[in-house]
Protein backbone atom coordinates (compact mmCIF):
# COMPACT_ATOMS: atom_id res chain seq x y z
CA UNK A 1 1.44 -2.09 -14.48
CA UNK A 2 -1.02 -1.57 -11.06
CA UNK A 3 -2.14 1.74 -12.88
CA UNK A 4 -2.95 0.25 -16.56
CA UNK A 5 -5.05 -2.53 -14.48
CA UNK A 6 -6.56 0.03 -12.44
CA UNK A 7 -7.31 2.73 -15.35
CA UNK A 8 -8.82 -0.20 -17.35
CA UNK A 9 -11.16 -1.32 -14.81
CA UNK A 10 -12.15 1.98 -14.19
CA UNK A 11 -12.83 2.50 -17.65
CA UNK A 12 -14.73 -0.74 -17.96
CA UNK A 13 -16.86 0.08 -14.94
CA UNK A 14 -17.66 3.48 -16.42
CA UNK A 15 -18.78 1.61 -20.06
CA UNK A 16 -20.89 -0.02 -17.65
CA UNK A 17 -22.82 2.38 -15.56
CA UNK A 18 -23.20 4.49 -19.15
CA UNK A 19 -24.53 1.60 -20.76
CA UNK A 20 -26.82 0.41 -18.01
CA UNK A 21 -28.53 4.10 -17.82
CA UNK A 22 -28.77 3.66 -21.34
CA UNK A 23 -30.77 0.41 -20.87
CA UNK A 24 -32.92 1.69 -18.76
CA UNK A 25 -34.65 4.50 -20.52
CA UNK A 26 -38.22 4.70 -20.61
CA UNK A 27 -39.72 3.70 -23.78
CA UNK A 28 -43.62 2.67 -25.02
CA UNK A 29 -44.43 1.38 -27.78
CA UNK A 30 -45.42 3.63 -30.87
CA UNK A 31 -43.38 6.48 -28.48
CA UNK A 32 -41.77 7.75 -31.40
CA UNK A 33 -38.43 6.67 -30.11
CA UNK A 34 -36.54 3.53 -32.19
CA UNK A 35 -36.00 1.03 -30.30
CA UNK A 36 -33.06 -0.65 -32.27
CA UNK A 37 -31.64 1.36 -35.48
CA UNK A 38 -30.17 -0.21 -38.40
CA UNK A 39 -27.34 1.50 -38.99
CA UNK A 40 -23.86 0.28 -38.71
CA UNK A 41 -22.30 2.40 -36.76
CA UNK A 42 -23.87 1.31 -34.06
CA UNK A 43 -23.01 -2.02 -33.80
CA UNK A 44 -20.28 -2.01 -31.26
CA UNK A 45 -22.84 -0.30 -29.07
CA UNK A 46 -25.47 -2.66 -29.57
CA UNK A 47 -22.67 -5.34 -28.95
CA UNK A 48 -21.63 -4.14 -25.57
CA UNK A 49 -25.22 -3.82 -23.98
CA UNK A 50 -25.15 -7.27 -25.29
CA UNK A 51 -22.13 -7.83 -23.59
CA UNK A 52 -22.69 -6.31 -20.28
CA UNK A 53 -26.61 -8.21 -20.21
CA UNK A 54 -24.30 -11.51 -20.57
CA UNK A 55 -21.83 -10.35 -17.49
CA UNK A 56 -25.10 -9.92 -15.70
CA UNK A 57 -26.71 -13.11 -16.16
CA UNK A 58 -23.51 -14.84 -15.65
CA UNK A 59 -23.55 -13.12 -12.35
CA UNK A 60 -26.45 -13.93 -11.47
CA UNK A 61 -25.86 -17.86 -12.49
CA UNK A 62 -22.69 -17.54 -9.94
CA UNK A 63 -24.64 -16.04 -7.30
CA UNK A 64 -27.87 -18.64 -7.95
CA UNK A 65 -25.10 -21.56 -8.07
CA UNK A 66 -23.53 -20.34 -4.27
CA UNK A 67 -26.71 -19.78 -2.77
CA UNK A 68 -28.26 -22.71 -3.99
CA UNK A 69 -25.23 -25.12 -3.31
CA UNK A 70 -24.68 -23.67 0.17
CA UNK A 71 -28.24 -24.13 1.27
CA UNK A 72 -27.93 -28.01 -0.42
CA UNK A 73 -25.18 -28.76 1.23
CA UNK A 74 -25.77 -28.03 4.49
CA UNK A 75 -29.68 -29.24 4.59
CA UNK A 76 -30.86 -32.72 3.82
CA UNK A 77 -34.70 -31.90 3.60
CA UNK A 78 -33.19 -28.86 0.83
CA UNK A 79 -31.05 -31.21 -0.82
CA UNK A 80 -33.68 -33.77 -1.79
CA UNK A 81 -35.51 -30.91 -2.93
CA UNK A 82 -33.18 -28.89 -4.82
CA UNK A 83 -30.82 -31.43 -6.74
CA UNK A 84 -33.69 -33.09 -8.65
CA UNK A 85 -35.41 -29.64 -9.40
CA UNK A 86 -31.74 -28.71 -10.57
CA UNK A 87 -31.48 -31.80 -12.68
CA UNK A 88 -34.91 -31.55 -14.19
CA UNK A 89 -34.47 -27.86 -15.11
CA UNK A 90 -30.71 -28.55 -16.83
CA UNK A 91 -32.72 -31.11 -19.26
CA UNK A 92 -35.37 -27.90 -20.30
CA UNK A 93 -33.48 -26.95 -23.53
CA UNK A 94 -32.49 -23.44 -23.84
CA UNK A 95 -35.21 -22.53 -26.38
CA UNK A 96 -38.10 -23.08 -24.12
CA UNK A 97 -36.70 -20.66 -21.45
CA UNK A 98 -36.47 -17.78 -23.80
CA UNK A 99 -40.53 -17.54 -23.66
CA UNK A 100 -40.74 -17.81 -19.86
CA UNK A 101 -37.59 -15.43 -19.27
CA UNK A 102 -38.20 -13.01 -21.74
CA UNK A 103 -41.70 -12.51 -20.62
CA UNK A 104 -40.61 -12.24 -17.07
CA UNK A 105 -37.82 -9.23 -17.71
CA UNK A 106 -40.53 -7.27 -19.93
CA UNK A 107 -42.93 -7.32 -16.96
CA UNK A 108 -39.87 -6.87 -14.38
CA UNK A 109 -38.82 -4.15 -16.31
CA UNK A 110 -41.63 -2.55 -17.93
CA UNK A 111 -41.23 0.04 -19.98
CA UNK A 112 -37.85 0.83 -20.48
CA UNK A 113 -35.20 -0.53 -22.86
CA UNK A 114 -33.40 -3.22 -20.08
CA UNK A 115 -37.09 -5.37 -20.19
């Protein structure tokens, strides 16, 4: 049983990496190169770069929340700071972020396929 878990998380890992250096081609546009093709086949693939961009953000959410909450708790001045900025930002409705955080990966990433 130790080697199935261990040959699937290598295998997951490896999915991964080879979708991440997908993601981060270079691409313009008006390149030449599609950006997103239509055809079915490659839906699973479109469906895990999906996947592994939500296992990133949710990382990032966990490492945000630990940071955030350590630094909180342990400083008054940073928690009257922080945990009204965190309870003003949880009442911004999901919608409204897309604009800010999309615009923020293109220019983080620019040109390539991960922006």
């Amino acid at each position: 049983m130790d080697f199935l878990v261990l040959g699937v998380g290598v295998f997951l890992i490896a999915v991964a990496l080879r979708l991440f250096g997908d993601m981060s081609v270079p691409w313009t546009p008006g390149s030449g190169v599609e950006a997103v093709s239509t055809d079915p086949g490659r839906l699973p693939y479109y469906a895990a770069r999906t996947t592994l961009r939500m296992f990133l953000g949710l990382a990032a959410s966990i490492l945000f929340t630990l940071v955030v909450g350590q630094w909180a708790a342990h400083s008054r001045r940073a928690e009257k700071v922080l945990v009204p900025m965190v309870d003003v930002l949880q009442s911004v409705p999901a919608p409204a972020l897309v604009s800010i955080t999309v615009t923020a990966f293109v220019a983080l990433f620019r040109g390539s396929f991960l922006g």
